[in-house]
C-alpha atoms as a PDB file:
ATOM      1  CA  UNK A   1      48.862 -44.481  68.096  1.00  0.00           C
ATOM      2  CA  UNK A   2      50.861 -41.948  66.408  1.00  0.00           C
ATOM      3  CA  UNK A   3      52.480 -44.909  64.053  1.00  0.00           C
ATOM      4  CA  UNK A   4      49.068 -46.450  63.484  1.00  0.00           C
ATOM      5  CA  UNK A   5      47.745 -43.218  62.207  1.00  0.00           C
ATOM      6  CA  UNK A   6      50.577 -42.373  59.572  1.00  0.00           C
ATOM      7  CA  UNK A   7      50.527 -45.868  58.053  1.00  0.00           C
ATOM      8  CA  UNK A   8      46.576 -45.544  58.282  1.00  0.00           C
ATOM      9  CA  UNK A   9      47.321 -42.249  56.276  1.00  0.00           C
ATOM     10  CA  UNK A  10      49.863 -43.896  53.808  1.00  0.00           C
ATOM     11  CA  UNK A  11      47.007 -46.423  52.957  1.00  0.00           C
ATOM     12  CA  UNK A  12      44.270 -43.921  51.983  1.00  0.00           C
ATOM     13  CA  UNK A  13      47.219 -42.099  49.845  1.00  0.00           C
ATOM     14  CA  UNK A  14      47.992 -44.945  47.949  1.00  0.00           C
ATOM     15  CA  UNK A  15      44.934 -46.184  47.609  1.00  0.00           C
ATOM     16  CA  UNK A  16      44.096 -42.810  46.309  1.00  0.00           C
ATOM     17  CA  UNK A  17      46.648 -43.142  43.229  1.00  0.00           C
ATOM     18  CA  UNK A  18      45.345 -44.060  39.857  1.00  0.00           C
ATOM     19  CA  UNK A  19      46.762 -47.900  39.611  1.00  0.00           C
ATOM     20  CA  UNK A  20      49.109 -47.777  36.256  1.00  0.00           C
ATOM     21  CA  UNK A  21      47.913 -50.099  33.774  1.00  0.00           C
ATOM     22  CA  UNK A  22      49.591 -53.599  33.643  1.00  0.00           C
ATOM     23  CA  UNK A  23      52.498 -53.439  30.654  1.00  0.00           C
ATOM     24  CA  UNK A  24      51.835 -53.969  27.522  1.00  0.00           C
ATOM     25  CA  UNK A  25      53.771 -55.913  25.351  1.00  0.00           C
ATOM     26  CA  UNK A  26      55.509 -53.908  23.743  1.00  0.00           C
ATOM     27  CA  UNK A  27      56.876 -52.412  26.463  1.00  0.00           C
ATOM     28  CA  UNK A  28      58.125 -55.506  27.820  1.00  0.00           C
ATOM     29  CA  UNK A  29      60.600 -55.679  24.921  1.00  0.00           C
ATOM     30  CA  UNK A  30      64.291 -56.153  25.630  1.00  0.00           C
ATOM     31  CA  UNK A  31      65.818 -55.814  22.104  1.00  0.00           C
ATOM     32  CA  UNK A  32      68.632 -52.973  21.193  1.00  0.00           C
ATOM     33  CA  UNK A  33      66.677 -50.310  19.587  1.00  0.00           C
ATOM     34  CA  UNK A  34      69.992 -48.324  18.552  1.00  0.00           C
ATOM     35  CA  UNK A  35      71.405 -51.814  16.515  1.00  0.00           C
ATOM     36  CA  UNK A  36      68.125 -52.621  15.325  1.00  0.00           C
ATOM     37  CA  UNK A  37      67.827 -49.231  13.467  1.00  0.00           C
ATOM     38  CA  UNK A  38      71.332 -49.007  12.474  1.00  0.00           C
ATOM     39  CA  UNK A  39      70.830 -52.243  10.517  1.00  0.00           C
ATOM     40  CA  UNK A  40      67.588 -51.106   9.239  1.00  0.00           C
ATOM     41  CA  UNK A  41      69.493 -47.841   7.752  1.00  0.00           C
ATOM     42  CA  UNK A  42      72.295 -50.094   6.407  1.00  0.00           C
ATOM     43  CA  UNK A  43      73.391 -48.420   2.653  1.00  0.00           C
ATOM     44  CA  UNK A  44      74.028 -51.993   1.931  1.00  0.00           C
ATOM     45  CA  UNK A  45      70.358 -53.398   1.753  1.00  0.00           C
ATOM     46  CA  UNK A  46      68.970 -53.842  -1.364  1.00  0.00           C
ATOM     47  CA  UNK A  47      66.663 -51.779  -2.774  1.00  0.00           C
ATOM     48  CA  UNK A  48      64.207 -54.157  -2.629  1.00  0.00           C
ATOM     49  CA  UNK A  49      64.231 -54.625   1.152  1.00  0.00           C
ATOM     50  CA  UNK A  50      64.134 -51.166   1.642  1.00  0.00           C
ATOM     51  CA  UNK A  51      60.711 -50.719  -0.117  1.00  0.00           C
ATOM     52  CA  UNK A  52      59.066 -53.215   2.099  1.00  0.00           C
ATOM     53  CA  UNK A  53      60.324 -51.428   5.478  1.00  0.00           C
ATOM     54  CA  UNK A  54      57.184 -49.300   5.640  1.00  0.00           C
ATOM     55  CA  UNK A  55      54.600 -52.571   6.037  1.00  0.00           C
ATOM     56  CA  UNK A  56      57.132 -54.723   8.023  1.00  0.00           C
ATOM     57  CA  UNK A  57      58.068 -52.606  10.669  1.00  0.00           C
ATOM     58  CA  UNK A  58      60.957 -54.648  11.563  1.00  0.00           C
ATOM     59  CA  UNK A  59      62.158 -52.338  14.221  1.00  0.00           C
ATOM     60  CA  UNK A  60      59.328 -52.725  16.375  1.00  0.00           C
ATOM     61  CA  UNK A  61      59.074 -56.708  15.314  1.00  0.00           C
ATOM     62  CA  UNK A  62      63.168 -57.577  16.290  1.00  0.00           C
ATOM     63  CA  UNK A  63      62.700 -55.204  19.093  1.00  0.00           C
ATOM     64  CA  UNK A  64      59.742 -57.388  20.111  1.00  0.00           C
ATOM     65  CA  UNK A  65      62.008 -60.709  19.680  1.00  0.00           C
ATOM     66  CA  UNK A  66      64.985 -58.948  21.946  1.00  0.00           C
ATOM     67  CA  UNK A  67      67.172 -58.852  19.454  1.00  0.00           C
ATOM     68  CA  UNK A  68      70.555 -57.235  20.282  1.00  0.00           C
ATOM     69  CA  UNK A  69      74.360 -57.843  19.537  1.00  0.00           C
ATOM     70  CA  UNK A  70      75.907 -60.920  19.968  1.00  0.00           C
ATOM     71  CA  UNK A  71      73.193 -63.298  20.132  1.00  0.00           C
ATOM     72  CA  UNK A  72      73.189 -66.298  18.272  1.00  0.00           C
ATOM     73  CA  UNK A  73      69.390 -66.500  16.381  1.00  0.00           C
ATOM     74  CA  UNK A  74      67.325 -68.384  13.918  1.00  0.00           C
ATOM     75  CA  UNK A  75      65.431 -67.146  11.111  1.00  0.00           C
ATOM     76  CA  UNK A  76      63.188 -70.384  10.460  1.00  0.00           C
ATOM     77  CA  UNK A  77      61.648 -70.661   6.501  1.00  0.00           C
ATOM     78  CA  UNK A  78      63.915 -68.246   5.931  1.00  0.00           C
ATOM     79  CA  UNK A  79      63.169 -68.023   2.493  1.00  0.00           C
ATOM     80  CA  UNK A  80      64.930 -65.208   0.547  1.00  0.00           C
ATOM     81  CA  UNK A  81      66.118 -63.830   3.731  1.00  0.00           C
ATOM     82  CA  UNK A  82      64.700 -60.326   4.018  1.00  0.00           C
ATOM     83  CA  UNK A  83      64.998 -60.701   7.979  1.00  0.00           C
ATOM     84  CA  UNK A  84      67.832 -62.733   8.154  1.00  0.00           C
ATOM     85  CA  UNK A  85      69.780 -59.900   6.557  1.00  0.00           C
ATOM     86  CA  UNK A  86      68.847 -57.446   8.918  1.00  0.00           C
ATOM     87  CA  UNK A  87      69.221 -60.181  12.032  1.00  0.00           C
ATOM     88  CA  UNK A  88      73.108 -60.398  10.676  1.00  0.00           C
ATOM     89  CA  UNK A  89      73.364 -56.645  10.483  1.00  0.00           C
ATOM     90  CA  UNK A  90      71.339 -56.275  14.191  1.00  0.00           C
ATOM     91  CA  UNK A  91      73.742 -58.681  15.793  1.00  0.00           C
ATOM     92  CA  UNK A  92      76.804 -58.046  14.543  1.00  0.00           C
ATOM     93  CA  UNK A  93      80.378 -59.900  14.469  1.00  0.00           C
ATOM     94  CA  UNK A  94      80.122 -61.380  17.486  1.00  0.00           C
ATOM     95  CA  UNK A  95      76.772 -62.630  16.681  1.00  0.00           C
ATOM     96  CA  UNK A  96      75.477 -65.413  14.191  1.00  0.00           C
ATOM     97  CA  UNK A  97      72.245 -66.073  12.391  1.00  0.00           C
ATOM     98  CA  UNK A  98      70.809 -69.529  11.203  1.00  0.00           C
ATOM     99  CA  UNK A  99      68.925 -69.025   7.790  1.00  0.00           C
ATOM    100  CA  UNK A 100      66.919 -72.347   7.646  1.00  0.00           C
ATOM    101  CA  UNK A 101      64.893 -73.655   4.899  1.00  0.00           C
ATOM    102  CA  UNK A 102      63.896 -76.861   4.717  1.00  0.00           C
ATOM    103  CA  UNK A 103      64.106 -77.727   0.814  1.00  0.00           C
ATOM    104  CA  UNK A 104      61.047 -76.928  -0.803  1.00  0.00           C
ATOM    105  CA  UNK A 105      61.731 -73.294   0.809  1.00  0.00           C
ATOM    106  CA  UNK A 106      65.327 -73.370  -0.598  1.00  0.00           C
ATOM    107  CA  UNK A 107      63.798 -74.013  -4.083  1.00  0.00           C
ATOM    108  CA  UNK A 108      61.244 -71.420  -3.730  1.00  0.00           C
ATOM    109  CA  UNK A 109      63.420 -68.850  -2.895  1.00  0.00           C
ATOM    110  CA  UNK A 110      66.295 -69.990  -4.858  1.00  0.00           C
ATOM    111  CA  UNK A 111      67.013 -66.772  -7.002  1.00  0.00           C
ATOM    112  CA  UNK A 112      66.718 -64.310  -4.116  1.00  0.00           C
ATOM    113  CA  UNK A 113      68.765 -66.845  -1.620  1.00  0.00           C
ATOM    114  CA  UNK A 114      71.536 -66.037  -4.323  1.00  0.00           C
ATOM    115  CA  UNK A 115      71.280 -62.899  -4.618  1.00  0.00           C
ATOM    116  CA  UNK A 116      70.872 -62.511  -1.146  1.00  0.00           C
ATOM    117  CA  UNK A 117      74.331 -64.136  -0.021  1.00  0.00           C
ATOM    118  CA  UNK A 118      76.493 -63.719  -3.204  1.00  0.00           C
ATOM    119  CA  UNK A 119      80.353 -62.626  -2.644  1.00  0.00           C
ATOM    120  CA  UNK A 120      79.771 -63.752   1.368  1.00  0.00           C
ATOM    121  CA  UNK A 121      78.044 -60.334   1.902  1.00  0.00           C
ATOM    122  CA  UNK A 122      76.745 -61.485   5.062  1.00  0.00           C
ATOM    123  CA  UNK A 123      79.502 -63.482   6.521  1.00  0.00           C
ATOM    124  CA  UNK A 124      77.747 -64.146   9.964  1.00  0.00           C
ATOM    125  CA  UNK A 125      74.687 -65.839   8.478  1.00  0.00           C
ATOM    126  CA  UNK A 126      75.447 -69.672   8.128  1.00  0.00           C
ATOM    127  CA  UNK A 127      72.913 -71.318   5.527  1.00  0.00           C
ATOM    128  CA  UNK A 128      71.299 -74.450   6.975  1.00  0.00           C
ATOM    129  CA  UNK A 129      68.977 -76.314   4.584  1.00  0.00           C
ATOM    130  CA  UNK A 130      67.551 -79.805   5.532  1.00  0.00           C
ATOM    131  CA  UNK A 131      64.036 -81.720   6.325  1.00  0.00           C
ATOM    132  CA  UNK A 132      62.874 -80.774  10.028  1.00  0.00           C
ATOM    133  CA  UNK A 133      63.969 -84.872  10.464  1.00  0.00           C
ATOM    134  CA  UNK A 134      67.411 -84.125   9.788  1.00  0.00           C
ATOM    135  CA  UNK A 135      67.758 -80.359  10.853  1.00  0.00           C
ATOM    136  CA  UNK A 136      70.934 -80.735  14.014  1.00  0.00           C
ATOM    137  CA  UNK A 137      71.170 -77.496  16.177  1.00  0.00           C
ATOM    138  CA  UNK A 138      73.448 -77.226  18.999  1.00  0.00           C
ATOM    139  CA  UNK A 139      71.558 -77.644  22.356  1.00  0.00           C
ATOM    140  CA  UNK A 140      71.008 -74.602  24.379  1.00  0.00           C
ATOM    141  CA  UNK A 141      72.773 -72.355  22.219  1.00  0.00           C
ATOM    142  CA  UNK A 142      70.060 -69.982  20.593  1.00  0.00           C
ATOM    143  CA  UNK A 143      68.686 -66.820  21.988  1.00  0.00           C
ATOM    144  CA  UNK A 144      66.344 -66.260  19.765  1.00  0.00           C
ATOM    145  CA  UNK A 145      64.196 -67.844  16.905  1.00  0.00           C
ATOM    146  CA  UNK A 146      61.635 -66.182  14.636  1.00  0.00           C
ATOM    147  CA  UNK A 147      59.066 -67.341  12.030  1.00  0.00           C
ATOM    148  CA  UNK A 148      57.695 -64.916   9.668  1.00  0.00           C
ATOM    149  CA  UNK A 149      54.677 -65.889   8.062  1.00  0.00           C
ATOM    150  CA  UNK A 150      55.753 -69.207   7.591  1.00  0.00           C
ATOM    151  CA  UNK A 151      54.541 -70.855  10.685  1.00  0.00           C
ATOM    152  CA  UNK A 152      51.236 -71.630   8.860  1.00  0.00           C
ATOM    153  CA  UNK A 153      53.001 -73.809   6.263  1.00  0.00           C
ATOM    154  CA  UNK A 154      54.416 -76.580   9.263  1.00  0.00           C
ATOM    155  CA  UNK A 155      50.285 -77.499   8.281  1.00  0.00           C
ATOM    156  CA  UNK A 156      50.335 -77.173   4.663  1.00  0.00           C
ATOM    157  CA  UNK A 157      49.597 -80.431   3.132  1.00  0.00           C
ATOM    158  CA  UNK A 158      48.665 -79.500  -0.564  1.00  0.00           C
ATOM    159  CA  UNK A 159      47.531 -82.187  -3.360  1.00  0.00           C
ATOM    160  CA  UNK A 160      50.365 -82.209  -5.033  1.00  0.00           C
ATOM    161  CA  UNK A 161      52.978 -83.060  -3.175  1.00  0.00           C
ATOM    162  CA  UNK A 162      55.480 -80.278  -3.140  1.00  0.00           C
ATOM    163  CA  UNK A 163      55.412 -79.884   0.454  1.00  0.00           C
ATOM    164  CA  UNK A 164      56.531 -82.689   2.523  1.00  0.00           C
ATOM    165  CA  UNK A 165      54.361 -83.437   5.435  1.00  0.00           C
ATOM    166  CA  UNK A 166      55.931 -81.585   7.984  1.00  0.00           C
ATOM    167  CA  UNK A 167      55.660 -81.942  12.466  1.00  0.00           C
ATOM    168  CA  UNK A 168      55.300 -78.700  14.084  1.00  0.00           C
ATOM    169  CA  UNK A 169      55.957 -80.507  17.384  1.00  0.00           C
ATOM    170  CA  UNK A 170      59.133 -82.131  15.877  1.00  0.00           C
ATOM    171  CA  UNK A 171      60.115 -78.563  15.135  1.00  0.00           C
ATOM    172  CA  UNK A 172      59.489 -77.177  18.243  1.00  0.00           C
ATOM    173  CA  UNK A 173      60.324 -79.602  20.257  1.00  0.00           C
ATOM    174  CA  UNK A 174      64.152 -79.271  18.904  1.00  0.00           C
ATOM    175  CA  UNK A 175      63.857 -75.403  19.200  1.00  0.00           C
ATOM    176  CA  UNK A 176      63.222 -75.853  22.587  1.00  0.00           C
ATOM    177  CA  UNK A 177      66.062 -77.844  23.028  1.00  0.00           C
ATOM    178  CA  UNK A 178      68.681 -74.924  21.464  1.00  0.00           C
ATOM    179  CA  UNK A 179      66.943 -72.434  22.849  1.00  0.00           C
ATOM    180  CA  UNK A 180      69.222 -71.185  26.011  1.00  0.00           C
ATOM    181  CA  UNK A 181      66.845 -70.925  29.140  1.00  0.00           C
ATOM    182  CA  UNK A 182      64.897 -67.679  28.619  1.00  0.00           C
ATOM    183  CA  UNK A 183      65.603 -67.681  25.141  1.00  0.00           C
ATOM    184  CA  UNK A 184      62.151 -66.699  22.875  1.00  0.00           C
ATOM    185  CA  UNK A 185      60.658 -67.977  19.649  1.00  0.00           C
ATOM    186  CA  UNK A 186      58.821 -65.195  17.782  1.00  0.00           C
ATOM    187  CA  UNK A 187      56.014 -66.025  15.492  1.00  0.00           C
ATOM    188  CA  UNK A 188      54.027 -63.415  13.092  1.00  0.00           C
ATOM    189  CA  UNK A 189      51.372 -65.133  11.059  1.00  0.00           C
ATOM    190  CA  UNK A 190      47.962 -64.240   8.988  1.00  0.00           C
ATOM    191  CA  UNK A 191      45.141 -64.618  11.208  1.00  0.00           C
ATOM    192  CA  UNK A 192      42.579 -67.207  10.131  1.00  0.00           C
ATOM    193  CA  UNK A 193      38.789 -67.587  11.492  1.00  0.00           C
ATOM    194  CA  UNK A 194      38.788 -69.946  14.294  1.00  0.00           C
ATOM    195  CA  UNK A 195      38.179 -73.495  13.954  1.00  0.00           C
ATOM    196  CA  UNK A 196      38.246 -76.033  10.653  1.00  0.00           C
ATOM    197  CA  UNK A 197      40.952 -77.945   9.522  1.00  0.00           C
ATOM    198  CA  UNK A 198      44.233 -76.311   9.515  1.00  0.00           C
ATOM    199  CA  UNK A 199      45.602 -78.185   6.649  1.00  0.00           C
ATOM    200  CA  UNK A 200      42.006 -77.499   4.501  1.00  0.00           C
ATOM    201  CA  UNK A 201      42.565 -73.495   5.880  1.00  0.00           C
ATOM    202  CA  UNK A 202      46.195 -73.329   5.006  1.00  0.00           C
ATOM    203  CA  UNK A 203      46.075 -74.923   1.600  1.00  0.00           C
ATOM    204  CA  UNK A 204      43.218 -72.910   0.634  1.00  0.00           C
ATOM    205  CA  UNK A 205      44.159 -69.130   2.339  1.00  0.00           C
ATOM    206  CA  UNK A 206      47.177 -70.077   3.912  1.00  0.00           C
ATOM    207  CA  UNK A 207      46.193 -68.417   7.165  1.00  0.00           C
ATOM    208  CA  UNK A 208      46.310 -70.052  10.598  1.00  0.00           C
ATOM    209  CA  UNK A 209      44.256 -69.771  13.802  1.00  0.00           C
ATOM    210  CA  UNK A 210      45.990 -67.932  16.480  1.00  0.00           C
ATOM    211  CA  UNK A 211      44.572 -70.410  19.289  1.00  0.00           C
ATOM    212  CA  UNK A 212      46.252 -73.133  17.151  1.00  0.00           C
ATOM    213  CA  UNK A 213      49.489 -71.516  17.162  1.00  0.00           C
ATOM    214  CA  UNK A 214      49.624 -71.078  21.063  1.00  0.00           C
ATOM    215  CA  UNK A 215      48.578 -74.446  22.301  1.00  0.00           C
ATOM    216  CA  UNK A 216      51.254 -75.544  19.727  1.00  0.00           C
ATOM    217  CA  UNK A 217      53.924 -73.650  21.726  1.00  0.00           C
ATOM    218  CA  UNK A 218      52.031 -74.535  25.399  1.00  0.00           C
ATOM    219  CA  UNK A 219      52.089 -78.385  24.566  1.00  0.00           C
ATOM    220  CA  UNK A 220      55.646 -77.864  23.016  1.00  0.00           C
ATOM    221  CA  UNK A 221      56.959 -76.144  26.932  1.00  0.00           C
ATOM    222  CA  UNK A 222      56.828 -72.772  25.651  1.00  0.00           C
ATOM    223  CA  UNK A 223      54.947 -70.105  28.036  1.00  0.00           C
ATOM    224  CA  UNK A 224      53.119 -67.332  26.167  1.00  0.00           C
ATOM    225  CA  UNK A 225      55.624 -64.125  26.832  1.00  0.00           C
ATOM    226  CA  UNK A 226      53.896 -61.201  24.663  1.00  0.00           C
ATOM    227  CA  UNK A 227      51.667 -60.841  21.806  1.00  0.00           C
ATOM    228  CA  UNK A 228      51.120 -57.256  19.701  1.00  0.00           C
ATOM    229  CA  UNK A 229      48.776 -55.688  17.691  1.00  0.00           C
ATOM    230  CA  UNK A 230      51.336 -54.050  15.600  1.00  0.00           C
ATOM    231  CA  UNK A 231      50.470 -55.730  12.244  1.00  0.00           C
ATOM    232  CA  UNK A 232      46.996 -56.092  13.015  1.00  0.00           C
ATOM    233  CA  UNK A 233      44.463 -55.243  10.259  1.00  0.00           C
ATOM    234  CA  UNK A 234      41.034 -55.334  11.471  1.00  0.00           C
ATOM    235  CA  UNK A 235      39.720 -54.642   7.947  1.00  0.00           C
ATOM    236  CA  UNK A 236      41.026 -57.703   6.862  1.00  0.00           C
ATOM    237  CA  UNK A 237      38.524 -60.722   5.154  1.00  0.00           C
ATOM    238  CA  UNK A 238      39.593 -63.847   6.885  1.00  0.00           C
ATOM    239  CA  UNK A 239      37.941 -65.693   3.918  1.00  0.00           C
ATOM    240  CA  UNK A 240      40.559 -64.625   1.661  1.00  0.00           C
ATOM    241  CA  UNK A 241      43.527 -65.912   0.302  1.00  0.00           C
ATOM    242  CA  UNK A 242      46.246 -63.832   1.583  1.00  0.00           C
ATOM    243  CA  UNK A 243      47.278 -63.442  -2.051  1.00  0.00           C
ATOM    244  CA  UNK A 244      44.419 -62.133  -2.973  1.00  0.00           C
ATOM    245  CA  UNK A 245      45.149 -58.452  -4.656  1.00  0.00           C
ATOM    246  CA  UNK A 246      42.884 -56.311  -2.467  1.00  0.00           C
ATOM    247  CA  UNK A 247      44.494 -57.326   0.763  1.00  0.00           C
ATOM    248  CA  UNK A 248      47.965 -58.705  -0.034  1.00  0.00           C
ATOM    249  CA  UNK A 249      50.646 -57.006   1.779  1.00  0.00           C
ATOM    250  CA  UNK A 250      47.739 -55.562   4.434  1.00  0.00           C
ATOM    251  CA  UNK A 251      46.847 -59.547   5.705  1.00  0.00           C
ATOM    252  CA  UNK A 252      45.813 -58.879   9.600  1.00  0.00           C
ATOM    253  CA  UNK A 253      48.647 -60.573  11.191  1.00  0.00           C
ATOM    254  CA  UNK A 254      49.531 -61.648  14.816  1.00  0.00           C
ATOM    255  CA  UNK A 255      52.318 -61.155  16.331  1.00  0.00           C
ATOM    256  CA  UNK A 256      53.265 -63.937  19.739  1.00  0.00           C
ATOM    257  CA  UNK A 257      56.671 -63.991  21.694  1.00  0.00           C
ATOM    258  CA  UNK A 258      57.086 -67.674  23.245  1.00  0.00           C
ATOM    259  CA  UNK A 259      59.681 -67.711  26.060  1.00  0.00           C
ATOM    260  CA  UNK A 260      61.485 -71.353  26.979  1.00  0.00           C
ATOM    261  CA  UNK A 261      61.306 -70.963  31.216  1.00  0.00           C
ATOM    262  CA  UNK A 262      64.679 -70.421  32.513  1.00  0.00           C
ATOM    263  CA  UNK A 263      64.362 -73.211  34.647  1.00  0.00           C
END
């Protein structure tokens, strides 16, 4: 009787406590906060990274991704390399970073990819630049990927031809491959309306439906991990191009974390 009525009294305690909210994403992250912000406060950035720090937020976003020394990442459409720079920095010597562009990217960005890596300034970033067809990665051997709002453009299909008709499943399907088991693919993106085409949406705002995006990832053997509001903008016209001068640079933005199962 007596041990009947103390776990009868346990019960009513417990169920007396407030029940803690479930975790949000953020707090699920795994990345080094004290590497992350010593790259971030690198006196070697340029100038011009520096001024876009503020609307980024890179700490929280490569905290997000688990980002940490060592690890062996991707920075996909790389472009001029704004994160890939800060990737190198975040994981160090014993680390590596993949800055791929496939090569309408690489002529895009052609001027800041020089600038970016001129003199070997970033010796742990290897430049990769190929069709998605031709792009070899080394199986199981990432920890992390990340696409910064560049997802979108695996649906661009514009009129004129300078984009070549890119598979996001081709693409995913051999990230999943060099991702280790538990290793994560990071996506940020502009948020589009739900619904339409995605190659009419992209070519004409180049936004992209969230929903898209994650049955992408589902049907690709990705499970959904984490997704934050950090960059969200509810303010934001969905209608508009994201170049558009009264919301560039304040685009409402998702932000997903796609884990490959370690098993």
């Amino acid at each position: 009787m007596r041990m009947a009525s103390t776990l009868a009294l346990i019960t009513i305690v417990a169920l007396a406590q407030p029940l803690r909210p479930a975790l949000a994403a953020d707090e699920l992250a795994q990345g080094d906060a004290a590497a992350i912000g010593a790259a971030i406060a690198s006196p070697d950035r340029p100038k011009a990274d520096l001024e876009q720090d503020a609307r980024r937020k890179p700490q929280q976003v490569l905290e997000f991704a688990g980002i940490a020394p060592g690890m062996y990442v991707m920075d996909v459409f790389s472009a001029g390399g704004y994160y890939a720079e800060l990737l190198a920095r975040a994981v160090g010597a014993k680390g590596q970073v993949i800055a791929y562009n496939n090569p309408p990217y690489a002529k895009f960005a052609e001027t800041g990819i020089a600038a970016r890596y001129d003199g070997k300034r970033l010796p742990n970033v290897r430049q990769v630049t190929s069709s998605i067809e031709d792009l070899k990665l080394i199986p199981a051997s990432l920890g992390a990927a990340i696409f910064v709002m560049s997802y979108h453009d695996l649906y661009w299909r514009p009129s004129d031809g300078s984009w070549p008709a890119t598979d996001p499943m081709l693409l995913l399907a051999k990230l999943h491959a060099a991702l280790k088991p538990g290793g994560v693919v990071v996506v940020q993106d502009h948020v589009a309306t739900p619904g339409g085409d995605p190659a009419k949406v992209v070519d004409s705002l180049h936004r992209i439906d969230p929903a898209l995006v994650k049955r992408d990832f589902d049907k690709a053997g990705f499970v959904l991990d984490g997704e934050s509001r950090l960059l969200a903008h509810p303010d934001d016209d969905h209608s508009k191009l994201v170049f558009d001068d009264a919301i560039r640079g304040r685009t409402d933005q998702f932000l997903f974390r796609f884990r490959k199962p370690a098993k």
